[in-house]
Protein backbone atom coordinates (compact mmCIF):
# COMPACT_ATOMS: atom_id res chain seq x y z
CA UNK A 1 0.00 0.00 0.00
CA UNK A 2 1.21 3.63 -0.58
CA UNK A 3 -0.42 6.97 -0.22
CA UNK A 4 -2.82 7.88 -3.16
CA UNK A 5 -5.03 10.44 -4.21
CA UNK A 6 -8.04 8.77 -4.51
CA UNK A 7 -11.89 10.26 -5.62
CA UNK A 8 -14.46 8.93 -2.60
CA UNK A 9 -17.35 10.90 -4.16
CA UNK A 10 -19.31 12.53 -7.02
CA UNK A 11 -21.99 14.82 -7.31
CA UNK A 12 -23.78 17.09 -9.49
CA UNK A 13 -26.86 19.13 -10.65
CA UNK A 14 -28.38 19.35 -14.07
CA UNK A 15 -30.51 22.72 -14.08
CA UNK A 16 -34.25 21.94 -14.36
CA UNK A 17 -35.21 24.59 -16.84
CA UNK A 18 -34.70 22.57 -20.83
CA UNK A 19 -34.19 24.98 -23.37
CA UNK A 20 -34.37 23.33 -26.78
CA UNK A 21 -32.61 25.05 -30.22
CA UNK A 22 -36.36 25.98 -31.27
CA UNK A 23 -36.66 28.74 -28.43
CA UNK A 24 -33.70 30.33 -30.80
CA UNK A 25 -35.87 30.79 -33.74
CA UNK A 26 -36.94 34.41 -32.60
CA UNK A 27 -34.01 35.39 -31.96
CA UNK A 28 -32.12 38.66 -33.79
CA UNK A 29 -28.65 36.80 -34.63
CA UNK A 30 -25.91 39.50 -35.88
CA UNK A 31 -22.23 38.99 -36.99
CA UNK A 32 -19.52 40.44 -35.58
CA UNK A 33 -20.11 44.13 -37.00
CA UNK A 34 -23.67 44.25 -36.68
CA UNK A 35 -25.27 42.98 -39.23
CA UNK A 36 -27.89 40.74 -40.28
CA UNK A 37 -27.29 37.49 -41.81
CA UNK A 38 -28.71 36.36 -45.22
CA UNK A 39 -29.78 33.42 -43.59
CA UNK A 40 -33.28 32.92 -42.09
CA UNK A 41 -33.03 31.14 -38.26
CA UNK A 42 -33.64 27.89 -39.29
CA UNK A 43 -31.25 27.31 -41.57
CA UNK A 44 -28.75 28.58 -39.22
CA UNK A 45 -29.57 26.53 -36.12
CA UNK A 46 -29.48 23.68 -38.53
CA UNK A 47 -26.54 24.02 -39.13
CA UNK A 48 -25.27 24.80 -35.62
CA UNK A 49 -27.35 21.66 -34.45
CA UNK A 50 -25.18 19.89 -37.23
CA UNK A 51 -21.94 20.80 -36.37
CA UNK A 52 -22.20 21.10 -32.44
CA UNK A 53 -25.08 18.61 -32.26
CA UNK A 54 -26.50 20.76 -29.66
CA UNK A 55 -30.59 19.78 -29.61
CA UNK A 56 -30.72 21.09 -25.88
CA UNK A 57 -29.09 22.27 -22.89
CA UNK A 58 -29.93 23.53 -19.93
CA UNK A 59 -30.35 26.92 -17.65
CA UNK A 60 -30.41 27.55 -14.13
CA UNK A 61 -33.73 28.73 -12.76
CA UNK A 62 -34.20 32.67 -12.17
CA UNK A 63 -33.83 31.87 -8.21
CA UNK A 64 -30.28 30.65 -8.64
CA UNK A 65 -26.85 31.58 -9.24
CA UNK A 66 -24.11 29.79 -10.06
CA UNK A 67 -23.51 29.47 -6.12
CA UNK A 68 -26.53 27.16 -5.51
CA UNK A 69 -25.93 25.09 -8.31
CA UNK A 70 -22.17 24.24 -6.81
CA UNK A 71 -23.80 23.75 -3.32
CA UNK A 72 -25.97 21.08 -4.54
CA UNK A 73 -23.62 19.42 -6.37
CA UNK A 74 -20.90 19.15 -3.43
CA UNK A 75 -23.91 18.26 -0.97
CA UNK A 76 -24.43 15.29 -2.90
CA UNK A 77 -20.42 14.46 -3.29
CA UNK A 78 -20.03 14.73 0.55
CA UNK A 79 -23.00 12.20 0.99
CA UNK A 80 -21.69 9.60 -1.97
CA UNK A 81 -18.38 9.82 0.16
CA UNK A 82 -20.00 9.77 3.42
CA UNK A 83 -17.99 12.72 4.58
CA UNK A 84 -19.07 15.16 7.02
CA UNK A 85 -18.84 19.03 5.43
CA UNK A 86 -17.17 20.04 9.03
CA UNK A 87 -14.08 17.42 8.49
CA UNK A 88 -12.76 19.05 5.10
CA UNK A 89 -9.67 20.76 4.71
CA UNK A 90 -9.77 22.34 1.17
CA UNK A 91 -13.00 23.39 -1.02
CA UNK A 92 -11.93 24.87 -4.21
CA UNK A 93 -14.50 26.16 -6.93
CA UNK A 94 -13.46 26.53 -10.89
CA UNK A 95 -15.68 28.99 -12.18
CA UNK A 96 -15.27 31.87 -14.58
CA UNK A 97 -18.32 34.54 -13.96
CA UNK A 98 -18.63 34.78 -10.89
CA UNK A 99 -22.50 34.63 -9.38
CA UNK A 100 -25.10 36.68 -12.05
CA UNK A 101 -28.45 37.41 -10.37
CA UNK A 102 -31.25 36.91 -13.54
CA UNK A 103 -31.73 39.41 -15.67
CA UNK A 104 -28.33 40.96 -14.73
CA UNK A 105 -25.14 41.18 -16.01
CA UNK A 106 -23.16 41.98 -12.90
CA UNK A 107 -20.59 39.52 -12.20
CA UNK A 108 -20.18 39.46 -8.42
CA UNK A 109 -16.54 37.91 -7.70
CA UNK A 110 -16.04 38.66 -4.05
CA UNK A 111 -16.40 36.66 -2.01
CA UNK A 112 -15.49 33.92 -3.96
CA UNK A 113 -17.98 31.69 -5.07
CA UNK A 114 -15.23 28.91 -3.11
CA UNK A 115 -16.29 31.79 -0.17
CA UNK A 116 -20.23 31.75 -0.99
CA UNK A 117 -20.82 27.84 -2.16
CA UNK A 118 -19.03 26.95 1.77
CA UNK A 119 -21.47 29.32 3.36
CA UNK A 120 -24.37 28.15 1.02
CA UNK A 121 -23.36 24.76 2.63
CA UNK A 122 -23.71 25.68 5.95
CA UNK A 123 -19.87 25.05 6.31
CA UNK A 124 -19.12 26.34 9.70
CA UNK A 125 -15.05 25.15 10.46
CA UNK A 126 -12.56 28.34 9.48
CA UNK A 127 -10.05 25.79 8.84
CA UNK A 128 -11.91 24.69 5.76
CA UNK A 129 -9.71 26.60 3.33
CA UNK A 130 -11.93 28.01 -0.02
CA UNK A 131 -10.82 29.49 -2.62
CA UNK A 132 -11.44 29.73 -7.00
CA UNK A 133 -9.23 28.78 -9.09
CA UNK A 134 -10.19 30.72 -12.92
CA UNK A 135 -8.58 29.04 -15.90
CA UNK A 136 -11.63 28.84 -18.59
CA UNK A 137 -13.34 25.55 -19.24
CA UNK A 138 -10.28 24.03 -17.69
CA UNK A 139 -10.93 25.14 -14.48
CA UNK A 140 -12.28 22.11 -12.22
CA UNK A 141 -9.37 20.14 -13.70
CA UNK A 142 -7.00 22.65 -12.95
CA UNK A 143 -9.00 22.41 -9.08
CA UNK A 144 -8.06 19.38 -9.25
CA UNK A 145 -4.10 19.28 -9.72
CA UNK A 146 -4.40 22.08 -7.29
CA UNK A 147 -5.72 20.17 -4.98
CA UNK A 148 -3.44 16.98 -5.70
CA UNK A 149 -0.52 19.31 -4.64
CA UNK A 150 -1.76 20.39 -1.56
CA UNK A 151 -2.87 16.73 -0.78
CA UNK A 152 0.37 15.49 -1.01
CA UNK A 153 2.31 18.66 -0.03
CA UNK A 154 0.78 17.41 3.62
CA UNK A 155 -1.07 20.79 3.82
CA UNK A 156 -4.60 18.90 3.44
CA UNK A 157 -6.55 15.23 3.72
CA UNK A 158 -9.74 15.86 2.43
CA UNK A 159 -10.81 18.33 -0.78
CA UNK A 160 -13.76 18.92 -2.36
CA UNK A 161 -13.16 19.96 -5.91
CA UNK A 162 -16.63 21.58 -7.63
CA UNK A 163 -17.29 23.15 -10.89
CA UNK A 164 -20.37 25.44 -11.57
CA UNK A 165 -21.36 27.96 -14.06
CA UNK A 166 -24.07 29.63 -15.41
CA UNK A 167 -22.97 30.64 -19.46
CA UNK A 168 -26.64 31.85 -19.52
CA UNK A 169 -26.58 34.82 -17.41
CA UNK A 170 -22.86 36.02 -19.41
CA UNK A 171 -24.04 35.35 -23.31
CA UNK A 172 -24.92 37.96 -26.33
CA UNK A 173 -28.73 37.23 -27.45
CA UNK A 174 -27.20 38.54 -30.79
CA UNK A 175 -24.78 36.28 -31.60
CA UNK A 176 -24.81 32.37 -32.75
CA UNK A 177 -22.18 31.25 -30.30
CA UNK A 178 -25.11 31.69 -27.35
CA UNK A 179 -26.94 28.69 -28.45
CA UNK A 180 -23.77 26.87 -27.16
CA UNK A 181 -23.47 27.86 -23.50
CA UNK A 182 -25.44 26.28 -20.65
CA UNK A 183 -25.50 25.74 -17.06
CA UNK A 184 -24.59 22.75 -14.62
CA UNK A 185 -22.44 21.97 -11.82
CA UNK A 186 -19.95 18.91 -10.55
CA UNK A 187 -17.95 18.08 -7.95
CA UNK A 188 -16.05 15.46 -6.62
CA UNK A 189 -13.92 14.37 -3.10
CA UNK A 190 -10.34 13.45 -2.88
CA UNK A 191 -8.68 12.13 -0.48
CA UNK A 192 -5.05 11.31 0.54
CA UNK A 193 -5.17 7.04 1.49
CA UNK A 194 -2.78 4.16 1.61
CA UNK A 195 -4.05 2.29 -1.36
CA UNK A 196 -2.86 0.05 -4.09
CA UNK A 197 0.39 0.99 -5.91
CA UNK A 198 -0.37 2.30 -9.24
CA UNK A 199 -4.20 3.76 -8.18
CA UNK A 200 -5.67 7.24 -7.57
CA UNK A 201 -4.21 10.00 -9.62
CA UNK A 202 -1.20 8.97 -11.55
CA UNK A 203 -0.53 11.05 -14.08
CA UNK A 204 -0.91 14.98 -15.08
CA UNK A 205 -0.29 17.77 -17.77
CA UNK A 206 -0.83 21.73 -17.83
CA UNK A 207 -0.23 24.42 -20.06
CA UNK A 208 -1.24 27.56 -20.74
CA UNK A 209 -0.73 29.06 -25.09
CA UNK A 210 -0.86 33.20 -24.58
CA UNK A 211 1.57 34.75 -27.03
CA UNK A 212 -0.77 34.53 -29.85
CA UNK A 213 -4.04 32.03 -28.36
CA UNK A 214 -4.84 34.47 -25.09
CA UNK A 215 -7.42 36.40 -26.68
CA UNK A 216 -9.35 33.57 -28.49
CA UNK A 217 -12.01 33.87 -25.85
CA UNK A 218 -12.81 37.39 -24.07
CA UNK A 219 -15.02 39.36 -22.97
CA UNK A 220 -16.76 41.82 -25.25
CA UNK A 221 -19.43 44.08 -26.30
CA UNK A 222 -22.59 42.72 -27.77
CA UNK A 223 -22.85 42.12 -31.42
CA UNK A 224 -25.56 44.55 -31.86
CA UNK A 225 -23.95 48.65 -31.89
CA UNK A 226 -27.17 49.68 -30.32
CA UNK A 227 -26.68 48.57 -26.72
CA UNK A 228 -24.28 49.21 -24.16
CA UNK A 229 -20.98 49.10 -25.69
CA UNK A 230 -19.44 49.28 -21.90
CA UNK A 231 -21.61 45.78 -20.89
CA UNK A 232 -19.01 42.60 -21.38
CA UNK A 233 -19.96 39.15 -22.17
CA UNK A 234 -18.37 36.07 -23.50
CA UNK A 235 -17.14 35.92 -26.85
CA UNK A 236 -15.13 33.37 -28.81
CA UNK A 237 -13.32 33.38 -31.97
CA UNK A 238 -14.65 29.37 -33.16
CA UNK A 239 -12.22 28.39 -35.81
CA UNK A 240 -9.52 29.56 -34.44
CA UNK A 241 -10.41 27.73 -31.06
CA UNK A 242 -10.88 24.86 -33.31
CA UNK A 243 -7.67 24.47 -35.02
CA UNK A 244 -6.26 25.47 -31.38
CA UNK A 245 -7.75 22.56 -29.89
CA UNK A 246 -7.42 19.61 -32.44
CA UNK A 247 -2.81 20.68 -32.59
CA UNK A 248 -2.43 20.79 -29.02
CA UNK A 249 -5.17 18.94 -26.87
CA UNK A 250 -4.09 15.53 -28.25
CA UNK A 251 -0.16 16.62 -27.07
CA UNK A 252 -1.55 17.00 -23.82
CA UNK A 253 -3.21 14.25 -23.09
CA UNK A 254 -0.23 12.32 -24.43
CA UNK A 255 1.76 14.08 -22.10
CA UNK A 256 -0.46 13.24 -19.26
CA UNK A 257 -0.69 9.76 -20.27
CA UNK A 258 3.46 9.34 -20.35
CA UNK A 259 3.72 11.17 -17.39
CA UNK A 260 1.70 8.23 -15.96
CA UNK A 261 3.66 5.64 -17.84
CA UNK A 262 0.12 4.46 -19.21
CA UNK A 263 -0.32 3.99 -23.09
CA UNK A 264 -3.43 4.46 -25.17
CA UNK A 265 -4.35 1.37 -25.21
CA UNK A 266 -5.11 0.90 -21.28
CA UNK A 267 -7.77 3.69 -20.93
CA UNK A 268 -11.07 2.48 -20.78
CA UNK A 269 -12.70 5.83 -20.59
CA UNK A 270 -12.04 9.65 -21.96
CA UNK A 271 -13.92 12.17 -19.93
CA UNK A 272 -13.57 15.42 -22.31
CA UNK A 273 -14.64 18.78 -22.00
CA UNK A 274 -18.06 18.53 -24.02
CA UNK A 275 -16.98 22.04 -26.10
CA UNK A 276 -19.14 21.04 -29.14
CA UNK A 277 -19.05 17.41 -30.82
CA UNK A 278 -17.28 18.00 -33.72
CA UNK A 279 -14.44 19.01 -31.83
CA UNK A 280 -13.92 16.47 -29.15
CA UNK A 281 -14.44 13.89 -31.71
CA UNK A 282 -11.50 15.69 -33.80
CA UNK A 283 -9.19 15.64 -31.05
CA UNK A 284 -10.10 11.91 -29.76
CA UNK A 285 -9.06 10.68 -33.15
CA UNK A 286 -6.20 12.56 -33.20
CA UNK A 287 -5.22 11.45 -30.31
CA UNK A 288 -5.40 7.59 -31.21
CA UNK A 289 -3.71 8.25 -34.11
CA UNK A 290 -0.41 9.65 -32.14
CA UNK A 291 -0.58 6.26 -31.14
CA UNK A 292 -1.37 4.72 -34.36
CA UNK A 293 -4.46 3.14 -32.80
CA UNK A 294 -8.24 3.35 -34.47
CA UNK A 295 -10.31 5.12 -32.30
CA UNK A 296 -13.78 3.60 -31.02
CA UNK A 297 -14.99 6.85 -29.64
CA UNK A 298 -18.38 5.93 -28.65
CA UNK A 299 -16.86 3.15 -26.71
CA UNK A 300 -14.38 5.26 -24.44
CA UNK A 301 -15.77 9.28 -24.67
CA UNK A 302 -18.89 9.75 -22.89
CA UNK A 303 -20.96 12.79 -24.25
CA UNK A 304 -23.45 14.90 -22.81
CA UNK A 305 -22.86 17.94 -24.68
CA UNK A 306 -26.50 17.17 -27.07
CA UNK A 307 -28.78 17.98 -24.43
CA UNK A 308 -26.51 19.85 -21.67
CA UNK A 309 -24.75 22.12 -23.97
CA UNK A 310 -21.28 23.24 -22.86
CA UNK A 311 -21.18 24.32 -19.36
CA UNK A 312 -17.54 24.74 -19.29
CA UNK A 313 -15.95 24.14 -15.93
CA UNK A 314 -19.27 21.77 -14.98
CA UNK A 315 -18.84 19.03 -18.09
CA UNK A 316 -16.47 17.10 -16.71
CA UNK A 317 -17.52 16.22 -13.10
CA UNK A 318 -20.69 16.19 -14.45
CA UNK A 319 -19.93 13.46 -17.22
CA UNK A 320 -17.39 11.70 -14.23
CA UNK A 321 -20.85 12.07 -11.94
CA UNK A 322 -23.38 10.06 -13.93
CA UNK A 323 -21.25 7.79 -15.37
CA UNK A 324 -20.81 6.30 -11.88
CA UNK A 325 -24.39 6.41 -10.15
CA UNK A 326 -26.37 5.72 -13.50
CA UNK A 327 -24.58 3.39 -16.03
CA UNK A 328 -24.83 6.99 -18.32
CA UNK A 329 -25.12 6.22 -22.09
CA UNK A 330 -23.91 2.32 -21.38
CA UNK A 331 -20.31 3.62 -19.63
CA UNK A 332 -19.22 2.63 -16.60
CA UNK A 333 -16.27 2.64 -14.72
CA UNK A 334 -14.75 -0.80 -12.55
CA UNK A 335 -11.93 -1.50 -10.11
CA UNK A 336 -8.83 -1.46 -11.96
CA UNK A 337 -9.93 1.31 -14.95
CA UNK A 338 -7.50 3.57 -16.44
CA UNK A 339 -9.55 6.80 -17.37
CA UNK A 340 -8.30 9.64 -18.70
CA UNK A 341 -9.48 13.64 -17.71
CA UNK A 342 -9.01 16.71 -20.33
CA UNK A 343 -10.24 19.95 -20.92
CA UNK A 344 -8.81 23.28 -23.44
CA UNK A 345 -10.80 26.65 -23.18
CA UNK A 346 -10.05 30.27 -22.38
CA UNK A 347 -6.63 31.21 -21.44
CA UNK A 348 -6.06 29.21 -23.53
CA UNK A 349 -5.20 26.43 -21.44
CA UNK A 350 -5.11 22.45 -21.62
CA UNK A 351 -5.04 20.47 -18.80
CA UNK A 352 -4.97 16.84 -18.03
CA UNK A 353 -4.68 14.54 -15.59
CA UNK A 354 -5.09 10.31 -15.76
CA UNK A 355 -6.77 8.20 -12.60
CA UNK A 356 -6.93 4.58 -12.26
CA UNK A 357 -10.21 3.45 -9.91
C-alpha cells in the first residue's frame, strides 16, 4: 500500500429549466459588425445543431446563481463519500463569472464563489480553506491538480473539488455562439489514502498558449452597436479555437498519459470537455492516431454535450458524476480502470490529468 489520491465521491446538478434550439428561432442573430445574416433562423440553427449537435441544454432557474448550483452538487459528493462538510480541509471552486443574479449582467466575484458555495453549505469550520481557481473551461481540472498538490504537499486530507457555471446569465442574445453555453455543476472528493500501488491519480499535464491564443475567448461588447458598448460578455473566436484545440489537446493528453507511464491502449474511458461534438471527436481521433491506434470513440468518450450544452468548468464532473451512479449512455467505470481527464478553453489552457479506480 502507498499513499494515493483517490476520488471517494461525485456529485452534481443538471438545471431543471430545458431549453431546446427551437426557443432560438426568434431570436435577432448579428455577426460580428452588426449585421444581419442572409440566412433565415432555421437554416442557421441547422446548421449549428449539425456541427455542435446541440438539440438542448440547460439553464439555471431565475432563483439561482451559479452558487446554488455548486452547493448542490458538493452536498451530494459529501454524501456519496460519506464525509461530514465540518471534516474538510480544502473546497476549491473553478468557475469563470462569478455569481449573475437573472436578468443581470453583474458579475459578483467577491467573495469567492469557493467563499459563498461553503457558506451556502452551511460550512461552519474556518479551517476549511476556499478558494477559486479561474482558468476557462479548464478550471475544475485545474482544481483538481491544485488540490493533488496540496494533498500530497501534507497541507490537506480531504478536498472537495466543484465546478459550476451559469454561461446563460454572461451570453450575447445577438450572436450564434449563445446557443452553445449552458448551465450545470460537478464536484467530486479526494482524499489522501494508503491504497494500491499504481491507483488514484497517476498522471498529469498543464499548459497555458498566450503569445498569440490568449485572446481567443474574451469578454466583449454585444454584437448589436445599439446597446451598451461598456456591458461585457463572453465571446469566442470558433475556428480559431478549433484548429487550437485539435494541434495541441491531443499533445496533452499524451503528455499526461506518459507522465503516468500508461499507453493508449489501457484507458477504458475519456472524460472530455463537451466544447461542441465536432471538436472532441476531432481531437479523440487525433489522439489515437499519435498512437497509431483506431479510435472507437463511442466506446471510451462519454458525451453529454446534445442535451446539456457546454457548461464549461461543470462538463467534466458532471460526465465523471453520472457515469458512476447511473450506467450513463452504457459507460461505466470498474476496479482497476484507467480513465483519462481533459479539458482546453479560455486562457487558452489544456489540462490533463489520468486516474486509475
Amino acid at each position: 500500500m502507498k499513499p494515493a489520491i483517490v476520488i471517494t465521491g461525485t456529485g452534481s446538478c443538471v438545471p431543471d429549466v430545458c431549453v431546446p434550439n427551437s426557443a432560438f428561432l426568434d431570436r435577432h442573430f448579428l455577426d460580428e459588425d452588426g449585421t444581419p445574416f442572409p440566412n433565415p433562423n432555421e437554416v442557421i440553427i441547422e446548421k449549428f445543431q449539425n456541427i455542435t449537435e446541440i438539440a438542448e441544454r440547460r439553464y439555471a432557474r431565475p432563483d439561482q446563481t451559479s452558487k446554488d448550483l455548486g452547493a448542490i452538487a458538493g452536498h451530494k459528493a459529501l454524501a456519496d463519500a460519506g464525509w461530514d462538510a465540518e471534516d474538510l480541509d480544502l473546497l476549491i471552486v473553478g468557475q469563470n463569472f462569478g455569481d449573475i443574479e437573472h436578468g443581470s449582467k453583474v458579475m459578483e466575484q467577491m467573495p469567492s464563489i469557493a467563499s459563498r458555495v461553503k457558506h451556502e453549505m452551511g460550512i461552519e469550520n474556518p479551517n476549511v480553506v476556499a478558494f477559486d481557481v479561474l482558468a476557462g473551461c479548464p478550471g475544475w481540472i485545474q482544481g483538481v491538480l491544485v488540490a493533488e498538490a496540496y494533498l500530497r504537499g501534507g497541507l490537506a486530507k480531504k478536498a472537495l473539488v466543484i465546478g459550476c457555471e451559469t454561461l446563460s446569465r454572461i451570453v450575447d442574445v445577438h450572436d450564434r455562439d449563445s446557443m452553445i453555453f449552458s448551465d450545470g455543476a460537478g464536484a467530486a472528493c479526494f482524499e489522501l489514502q494508503d491504497a494500491e500501488e499504481g491507483t488514484g491519480i497517476i498522471g498529469r499535464a498543464a499548459v497555458s498558449y498566450t503569445k498569440n491564443e490568449a485572446y481567443f475567448l474574451k469578454s466583449n461588447p454585444s454584437n448589436n452597436p445599439e446597446l451598451d458598448r461598456t456591458e461585457r460578455l463572453i465571446k469566442m473566436k470558433g475556428r480559431k479555437i478549433y484548429e487550437f484545440a485539435i494541434r495541441n489537446v491531443p499533445d496533452a493528453m499524451k503528455a499526461a498519459l506518459d507522465n503516468a507511464g500508461v499507453d493508449l491502449s489501457e484507458v477504458k474511458k475519456i472524460f472530455m470537455h463537451q466544447a461542441n461534438a465536432k471538436l472532441d471527436h476531432a481531437v479523440g481521433e487525433r489522439l489515437y492516431k499519435l498512437y497509431g491506434m483506431k479510435a472507437d470513440l463511442d466506446a471510451v468518450m462519454p458525451m453529454s454535450i446534445q442535451w446539456m450544452g457546454n457548461s464549461s468548468v461543470a462538463t467534466v464532473p458532471t460526465l465523471l458524476d453520472m457515469v458512476r451512479h447511473e450506467n450513463y449512455q452504457g459507460h461505466s467505470i470498474e476496479k482497476g480502470d484507467v480513465v483519462l481527464f481533459a479539458s482546453v478553453g479560455a486562457g487558452m489552457n489544456i489540462n490533463a490529468f489520468v486516474y486509475r479506480f
